[in-house]
Protein backbone atom coordinates (compact mmCIF):
# COMPACT_ATOMS: atom_id res chain seq x y z
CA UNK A 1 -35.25 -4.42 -12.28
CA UNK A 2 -32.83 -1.97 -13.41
CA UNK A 3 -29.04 -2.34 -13.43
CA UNK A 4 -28.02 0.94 -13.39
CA UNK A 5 -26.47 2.02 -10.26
CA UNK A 6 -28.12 4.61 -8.00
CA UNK A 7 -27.19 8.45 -8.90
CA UNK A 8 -25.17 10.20 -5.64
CA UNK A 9 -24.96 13.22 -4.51
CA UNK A 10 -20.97 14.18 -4.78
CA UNK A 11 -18.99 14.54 -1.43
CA UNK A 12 -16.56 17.41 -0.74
CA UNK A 13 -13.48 14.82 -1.28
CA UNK A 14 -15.11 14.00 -4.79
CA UNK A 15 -15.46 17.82 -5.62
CA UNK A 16 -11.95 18.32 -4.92
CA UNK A 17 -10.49 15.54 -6.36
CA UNK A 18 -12.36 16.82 -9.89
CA UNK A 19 -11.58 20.68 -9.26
CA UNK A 20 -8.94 21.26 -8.01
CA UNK A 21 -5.52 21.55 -9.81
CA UNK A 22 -2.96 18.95 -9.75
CA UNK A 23 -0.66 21.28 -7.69
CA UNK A 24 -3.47 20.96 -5.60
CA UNK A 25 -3.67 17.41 -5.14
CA UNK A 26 -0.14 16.37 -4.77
CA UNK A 27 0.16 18.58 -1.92
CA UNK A 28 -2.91 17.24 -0.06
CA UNK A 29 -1.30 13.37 -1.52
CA UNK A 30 1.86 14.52 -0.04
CA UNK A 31 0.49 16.02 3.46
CA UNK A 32 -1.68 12.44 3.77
CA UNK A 33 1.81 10.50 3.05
CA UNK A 34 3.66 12.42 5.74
CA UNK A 35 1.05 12.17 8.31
CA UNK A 36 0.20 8.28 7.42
CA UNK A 37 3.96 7.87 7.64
CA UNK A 38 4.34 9.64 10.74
CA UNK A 39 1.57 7.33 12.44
CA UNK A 40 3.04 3.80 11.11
CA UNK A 41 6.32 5.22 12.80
CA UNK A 42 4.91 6.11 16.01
CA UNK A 43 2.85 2.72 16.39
CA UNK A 44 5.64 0.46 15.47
CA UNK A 45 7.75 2.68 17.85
CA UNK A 46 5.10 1.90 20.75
CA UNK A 47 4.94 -1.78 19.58
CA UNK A 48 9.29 -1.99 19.89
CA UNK A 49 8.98 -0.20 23.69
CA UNK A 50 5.45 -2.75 24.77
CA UNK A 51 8.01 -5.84 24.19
């Protein structure tokens, strides 16, 4: 029995996250935050008006 993990092959998010430039990444960090934001907003907004 061998405890080395399995080898996978890498995923589009993985490729970015290693190639592209930090410039890059903190927009796509930053466009996630805004949009994740955005949501939490809108649900606790529905939540306030389902009272």
């Amino acid at each position: 029995m061998s405890d080395k993990p399995k080898t996978v092959s890498s995923t589009r998010f993985s490729d970015f996250i290693r190639n592209a430039s930090s410039a890059e990444r903190k927009q796509v960090y930053k466009d996630v935050l805004v949009r994740a934001t955005e949501r939490q907003k809108r649900l606790i907004a529905e939540a306030e008006a389902a009272k």
